[in-house]
Protein backbone atom coordinates (compact mmCIF):
# COMPACT_ATOMS: atom_id res chain seq x y z
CA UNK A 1 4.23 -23.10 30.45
CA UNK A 2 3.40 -19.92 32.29
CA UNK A 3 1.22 -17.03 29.85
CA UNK A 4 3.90 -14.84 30.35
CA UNK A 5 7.61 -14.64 31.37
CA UNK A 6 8.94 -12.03 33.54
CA UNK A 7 12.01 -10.39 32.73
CA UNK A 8 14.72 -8.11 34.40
CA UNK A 9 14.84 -4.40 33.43
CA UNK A 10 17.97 -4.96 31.34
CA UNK A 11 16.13 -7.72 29.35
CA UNK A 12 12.95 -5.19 29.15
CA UNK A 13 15.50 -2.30 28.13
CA UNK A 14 17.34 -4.67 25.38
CA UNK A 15 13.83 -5.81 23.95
CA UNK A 16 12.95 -1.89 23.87
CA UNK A 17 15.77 -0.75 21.73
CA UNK A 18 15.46 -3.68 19.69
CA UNK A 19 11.80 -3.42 19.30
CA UNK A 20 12.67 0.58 18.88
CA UNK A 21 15.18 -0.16 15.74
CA UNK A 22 12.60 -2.16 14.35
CA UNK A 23 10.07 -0.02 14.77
CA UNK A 24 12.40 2.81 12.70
CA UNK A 25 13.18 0.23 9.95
CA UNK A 26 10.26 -0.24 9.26
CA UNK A 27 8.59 3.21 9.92
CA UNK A 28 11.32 4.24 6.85
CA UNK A 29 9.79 0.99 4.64
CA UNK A 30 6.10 2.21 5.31
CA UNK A 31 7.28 5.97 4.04
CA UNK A 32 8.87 4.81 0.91
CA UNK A 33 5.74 2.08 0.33
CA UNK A 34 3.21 4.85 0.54
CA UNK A 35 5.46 6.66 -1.87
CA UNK A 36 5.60 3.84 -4.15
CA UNK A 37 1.63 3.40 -4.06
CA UNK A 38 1.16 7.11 -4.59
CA UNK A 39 3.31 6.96 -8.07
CA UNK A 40 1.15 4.28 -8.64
CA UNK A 41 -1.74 5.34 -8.27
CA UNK A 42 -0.50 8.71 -10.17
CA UNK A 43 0.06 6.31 -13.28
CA UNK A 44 -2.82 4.69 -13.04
CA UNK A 45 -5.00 7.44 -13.12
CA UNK A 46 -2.55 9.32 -15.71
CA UNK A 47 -3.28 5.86 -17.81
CA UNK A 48 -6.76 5.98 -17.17
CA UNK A 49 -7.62 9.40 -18.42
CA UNK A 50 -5.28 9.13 -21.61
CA UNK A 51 -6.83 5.71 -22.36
CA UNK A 52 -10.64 7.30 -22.16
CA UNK A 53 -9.65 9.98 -24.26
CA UNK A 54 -8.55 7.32 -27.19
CA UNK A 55 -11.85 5.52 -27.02
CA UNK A 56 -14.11 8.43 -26.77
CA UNK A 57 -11.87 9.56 -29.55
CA UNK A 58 -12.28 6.11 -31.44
CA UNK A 59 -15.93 5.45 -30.92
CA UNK A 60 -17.18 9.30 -31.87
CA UNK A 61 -20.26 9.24 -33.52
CA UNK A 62 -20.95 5.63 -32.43
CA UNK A 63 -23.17 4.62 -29.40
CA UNK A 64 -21.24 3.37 -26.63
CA UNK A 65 -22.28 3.21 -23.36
CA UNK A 66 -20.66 4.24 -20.29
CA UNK A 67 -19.84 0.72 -18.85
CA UNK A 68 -18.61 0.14 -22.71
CA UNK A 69 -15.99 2.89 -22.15
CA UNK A 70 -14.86 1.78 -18.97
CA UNK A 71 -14.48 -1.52 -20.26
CA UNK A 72 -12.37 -0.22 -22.37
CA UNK A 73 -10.03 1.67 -19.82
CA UNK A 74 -10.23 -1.33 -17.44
CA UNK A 75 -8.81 -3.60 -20.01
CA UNK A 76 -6.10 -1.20 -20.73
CA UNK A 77 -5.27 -0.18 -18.03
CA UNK A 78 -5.06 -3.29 -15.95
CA UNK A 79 -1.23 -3.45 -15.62
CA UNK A 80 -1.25 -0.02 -13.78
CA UNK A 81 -4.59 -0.93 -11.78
CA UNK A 82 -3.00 -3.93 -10.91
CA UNK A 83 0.63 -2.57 -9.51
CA UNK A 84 -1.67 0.29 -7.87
CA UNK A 85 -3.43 -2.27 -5.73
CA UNK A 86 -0.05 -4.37 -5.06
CA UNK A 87 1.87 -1.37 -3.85
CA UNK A 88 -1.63 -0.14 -1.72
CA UNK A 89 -2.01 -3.54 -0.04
CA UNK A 90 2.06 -3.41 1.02
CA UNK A 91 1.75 -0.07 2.24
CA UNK A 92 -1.43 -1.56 4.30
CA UNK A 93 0.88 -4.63 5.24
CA UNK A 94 3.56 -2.57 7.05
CA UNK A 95 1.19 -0.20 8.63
CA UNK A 96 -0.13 -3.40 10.36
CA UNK A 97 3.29 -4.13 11.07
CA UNK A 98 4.04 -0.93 12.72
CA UNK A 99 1.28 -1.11 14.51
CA UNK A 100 2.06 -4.25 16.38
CA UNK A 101 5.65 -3.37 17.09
CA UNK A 102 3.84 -0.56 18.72
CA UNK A 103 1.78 -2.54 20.74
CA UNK A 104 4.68 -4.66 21.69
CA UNK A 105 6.27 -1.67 22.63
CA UNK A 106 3.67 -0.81 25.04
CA UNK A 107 3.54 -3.93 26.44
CA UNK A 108 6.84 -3.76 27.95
């Protein structure tokens, strides 16, 4: 089988658009997955900072350590960590994924 196979320009110019209405599909799913990991990250933070309040709230006038605290946060907060680093590592995915179309792109 040959590495590549040549094509006509109307097979290059049908590959282009297609490759081009791909390329906007998912350009569109990449803005609204940043957008999702950005809320998420928004809650998870929110979370974060109202959980740390409650336990240096709940352990005044006790000696907890920093780690101890944090603890404390991670464990509450894992939920909102966790869909924060879900929604970051889609965003990542179909960046990736633009990128090659891109590169396929070129390659024509």
């Amino acid at each position: 089988m040959p590495e590549h196979i040549a094509l006509n320009p109307m097979q290059v110019e049908a590959e282009i658009l297609r490759l081009s209405n791909l390329l906007e599909t998912r350009t569109s799913d990449y803005t609204h997955a940043i957008r999702r990991a950005a809320e998420a990250e928004a809650r998870y933070k929110f979370r974060s900072a109202t959980v740390l309040l409650e336990v240096i709230a709940r352990f005044a006038g006790t000696r907890t350590t920093v780690q101890e605290r944090e603890a404390h946060v991670e464990i509450a907060t894992t939920n909102e960590h966790t869909a924060y680093l879900i929604d970051t590592a889609t965003a990542k995915s179909v960046k990736e994924a633009l990128t090659a179309l891109r590169a396929q792109i070129d390659a024509l």
